[in-house]
Protein backbone atom coordinates (compact mmCIF):
# COMPACT_ATOMS: atom_id res chain seq x y z
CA UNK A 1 38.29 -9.94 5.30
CA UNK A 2 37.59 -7.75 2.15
CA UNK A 3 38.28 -4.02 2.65
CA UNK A 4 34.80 -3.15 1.55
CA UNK A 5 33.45 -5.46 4.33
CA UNK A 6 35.48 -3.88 6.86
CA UNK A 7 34.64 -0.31 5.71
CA UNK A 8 30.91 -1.58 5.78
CA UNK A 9 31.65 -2.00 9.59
CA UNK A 10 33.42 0.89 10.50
CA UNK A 11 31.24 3.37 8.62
CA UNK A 12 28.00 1.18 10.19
CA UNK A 13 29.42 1.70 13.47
CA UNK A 14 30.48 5.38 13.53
CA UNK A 15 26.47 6.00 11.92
CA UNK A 16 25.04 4.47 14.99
CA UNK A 17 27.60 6.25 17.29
CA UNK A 18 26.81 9.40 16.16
CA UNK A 19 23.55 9.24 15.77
CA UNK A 20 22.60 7.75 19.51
CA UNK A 21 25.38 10.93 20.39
CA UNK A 22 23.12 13.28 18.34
CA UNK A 23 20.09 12.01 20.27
CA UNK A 24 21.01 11.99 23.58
CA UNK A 25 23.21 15.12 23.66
CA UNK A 26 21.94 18.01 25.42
CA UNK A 27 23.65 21.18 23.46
CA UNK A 28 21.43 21.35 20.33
CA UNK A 29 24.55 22.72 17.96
CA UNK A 30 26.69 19.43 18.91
CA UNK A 31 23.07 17.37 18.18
CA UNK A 32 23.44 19.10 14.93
CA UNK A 33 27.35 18.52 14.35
CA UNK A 34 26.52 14.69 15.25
CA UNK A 35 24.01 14.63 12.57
CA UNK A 36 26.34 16.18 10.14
CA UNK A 37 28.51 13.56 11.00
CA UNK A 38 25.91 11.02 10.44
CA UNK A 39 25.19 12.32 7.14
CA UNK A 40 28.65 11.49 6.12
CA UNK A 41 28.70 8.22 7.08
CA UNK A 42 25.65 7.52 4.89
CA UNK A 43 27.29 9.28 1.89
CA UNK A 44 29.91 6.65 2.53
CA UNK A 45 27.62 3.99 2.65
CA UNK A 46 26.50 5.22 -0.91
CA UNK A 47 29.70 5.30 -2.44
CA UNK A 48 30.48 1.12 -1.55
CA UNK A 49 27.09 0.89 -3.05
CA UNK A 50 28.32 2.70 -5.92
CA UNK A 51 25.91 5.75 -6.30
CA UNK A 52 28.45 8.27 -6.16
CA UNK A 53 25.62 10.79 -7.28
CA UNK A 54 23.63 9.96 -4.19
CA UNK A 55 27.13 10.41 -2.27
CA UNK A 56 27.55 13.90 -3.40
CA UNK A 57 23.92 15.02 -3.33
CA UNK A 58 23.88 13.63 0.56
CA UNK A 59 27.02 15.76 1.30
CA UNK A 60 26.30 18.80 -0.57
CA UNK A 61 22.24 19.19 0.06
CA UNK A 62 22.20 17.63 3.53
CA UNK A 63 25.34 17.72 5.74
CA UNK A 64 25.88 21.12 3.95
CA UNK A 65 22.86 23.36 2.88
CA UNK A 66 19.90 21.63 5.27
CA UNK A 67 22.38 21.34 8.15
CA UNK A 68 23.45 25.02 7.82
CA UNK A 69 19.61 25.61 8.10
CA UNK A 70 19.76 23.95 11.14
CA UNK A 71 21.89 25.70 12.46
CA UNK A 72 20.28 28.94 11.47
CA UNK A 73 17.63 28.09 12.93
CA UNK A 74 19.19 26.73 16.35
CA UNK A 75 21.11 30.29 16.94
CA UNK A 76 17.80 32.13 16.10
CA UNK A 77 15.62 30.72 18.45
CA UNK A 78 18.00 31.01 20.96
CA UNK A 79 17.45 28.28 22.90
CA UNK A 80 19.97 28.76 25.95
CA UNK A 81 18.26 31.97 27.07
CA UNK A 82 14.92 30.73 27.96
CA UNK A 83 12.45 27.80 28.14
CA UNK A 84 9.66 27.63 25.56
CA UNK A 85 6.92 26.10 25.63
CA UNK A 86 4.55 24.84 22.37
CA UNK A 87 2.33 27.21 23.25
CA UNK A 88 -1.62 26.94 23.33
CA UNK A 89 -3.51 23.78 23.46
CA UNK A 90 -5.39 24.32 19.86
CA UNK A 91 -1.57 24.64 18.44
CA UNK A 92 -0.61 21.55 19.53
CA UNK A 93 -4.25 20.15 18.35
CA UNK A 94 -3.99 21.45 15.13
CA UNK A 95 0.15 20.08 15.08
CA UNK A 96 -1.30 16.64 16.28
CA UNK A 97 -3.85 15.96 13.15
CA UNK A 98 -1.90 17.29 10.46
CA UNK A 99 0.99 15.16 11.62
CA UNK A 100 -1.74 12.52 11.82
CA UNK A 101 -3.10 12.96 8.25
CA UNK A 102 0.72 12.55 7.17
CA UNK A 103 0.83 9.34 8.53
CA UNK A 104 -2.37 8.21 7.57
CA UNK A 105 -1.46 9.01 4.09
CA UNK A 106 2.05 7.69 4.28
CA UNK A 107 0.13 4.48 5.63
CA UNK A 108 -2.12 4.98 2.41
CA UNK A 109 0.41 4.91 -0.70
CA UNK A 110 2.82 2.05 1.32
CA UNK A 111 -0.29 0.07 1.22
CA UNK A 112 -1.26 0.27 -2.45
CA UNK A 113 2.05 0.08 -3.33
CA UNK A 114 2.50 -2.45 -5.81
CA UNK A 115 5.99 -3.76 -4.90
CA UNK A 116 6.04 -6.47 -2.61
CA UNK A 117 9.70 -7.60 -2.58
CA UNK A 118 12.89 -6.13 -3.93
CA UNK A 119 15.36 -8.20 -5.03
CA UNK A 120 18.84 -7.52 -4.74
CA UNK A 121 20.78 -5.84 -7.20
CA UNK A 122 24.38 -6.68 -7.41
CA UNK A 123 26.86 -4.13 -6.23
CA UNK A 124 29.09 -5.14 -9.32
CA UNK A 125 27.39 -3.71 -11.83
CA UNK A 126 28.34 -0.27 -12.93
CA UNK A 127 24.54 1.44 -13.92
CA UNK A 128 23.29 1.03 -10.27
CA UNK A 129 24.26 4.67 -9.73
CA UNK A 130 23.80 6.31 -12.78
CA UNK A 131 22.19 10.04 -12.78
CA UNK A 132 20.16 8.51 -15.68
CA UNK A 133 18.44 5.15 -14.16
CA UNK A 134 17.75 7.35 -11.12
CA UNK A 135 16.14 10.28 -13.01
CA UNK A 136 14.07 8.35 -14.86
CA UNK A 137 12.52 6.04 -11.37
CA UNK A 138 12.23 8.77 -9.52
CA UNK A 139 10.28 10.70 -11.95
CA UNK A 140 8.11 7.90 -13.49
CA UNK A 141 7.21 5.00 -10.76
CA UNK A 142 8.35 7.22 -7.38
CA UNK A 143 6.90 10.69 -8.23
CA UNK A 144 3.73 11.07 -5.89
CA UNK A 145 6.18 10.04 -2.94
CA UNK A 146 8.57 12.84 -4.39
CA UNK A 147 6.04 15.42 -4.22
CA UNK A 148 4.70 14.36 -1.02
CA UNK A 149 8.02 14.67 0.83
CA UNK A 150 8.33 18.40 -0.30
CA UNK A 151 4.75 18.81 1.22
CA UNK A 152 6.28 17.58 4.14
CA UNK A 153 9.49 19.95 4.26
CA UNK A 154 7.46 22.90 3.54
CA UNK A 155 4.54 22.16 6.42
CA UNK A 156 7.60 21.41 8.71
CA UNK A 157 9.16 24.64 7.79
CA UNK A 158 6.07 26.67 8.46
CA UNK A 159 5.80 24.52 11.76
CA UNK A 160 9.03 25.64 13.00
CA UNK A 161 8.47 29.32 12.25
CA UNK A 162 4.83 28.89 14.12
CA UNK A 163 6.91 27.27 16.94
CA UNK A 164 9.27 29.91 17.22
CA UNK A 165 6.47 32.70 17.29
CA UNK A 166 5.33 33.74 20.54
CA UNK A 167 1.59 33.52 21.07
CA UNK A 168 1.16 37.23 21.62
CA UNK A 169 2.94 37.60 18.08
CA UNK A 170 0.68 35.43 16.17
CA UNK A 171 -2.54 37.47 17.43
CA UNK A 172 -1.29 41.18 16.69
């Protein structure tokens, strides 16, 4: 066996590990050390693909700024000292159709898509994970998917500060 077969394997295996561990664990900090975890395993995945830049990004925006947010947020909600609950029924309402038109529209733009099949690109080649090529696609043919998935972190932001809000602080 090739090494970068059997790194494929280990690195596959130690993602799916750690994420089932992430989901099924009851302590929310170790769910969030899991994912950390996880996210390392994909930035290894990236680097036998050969997009180092992806690599780094993963490891320095996600296992390392978004995770630390996380975390943040896990210790400030306090979740050991008391059950919460989502609150009142038009909350969860209004949580249910906006997360409703996100799928809808994520439904939308993967239907009018105009690629049907991707084909392969070989791992050989040294441009696959150039800053450059990357720029340039995500900017030109992948841009109203860009935008949309910083809708999406900022509505889940202000979801999670609504969430952590007690009812009798939203009215005053």
């Amino acid at each position: 066996m090739e090494l970068p077969l059997i790194l494929f394997y280990v690195l596959s295996s130690l993602t799916v590990l750690s994420a089932l561990l992430m989901v099924f664990s009851k302590n929310p900090v170790h769910s969030i050390l899991y994912l950390i975890v996880t996210f390392f395993c994909i930035s290894g995945h990236y680097v036998l693909l050969n997009a180092q830049f992806l690599a780094i990004v993963n490891v320095i925006v996600y296992a390392g700024a978004i995770m630390v947010l996380f975390l943040f947020v896990v210790m400030l909600m306090n979740l050991n000292s008391e059950k919460y609950s989502f609150g009142r029924p038009a909350k969860i309402l209004a949580a249910s159709l906006v997360s409703l038109l996100f799928i809808a529209l994520t439904v939308g733009i993967f239907s009018q898509s105009s690629a049907t099949q991707q084909t392969a690109v070989e791992v050989g080649t040294g441009d696959l994970g150039l800053i450059h090529n990357l720029g340039s696609l995500l900017y030109s043919e992948y841009v109203l998917p860009f935008e949309l998935s910083s809708i999406l972190f900022i509505s889940a932001m202000i979801g999670a500060v609504m969430l952590s809000k007690k009812d009798e602080e939203l009215l005053d």
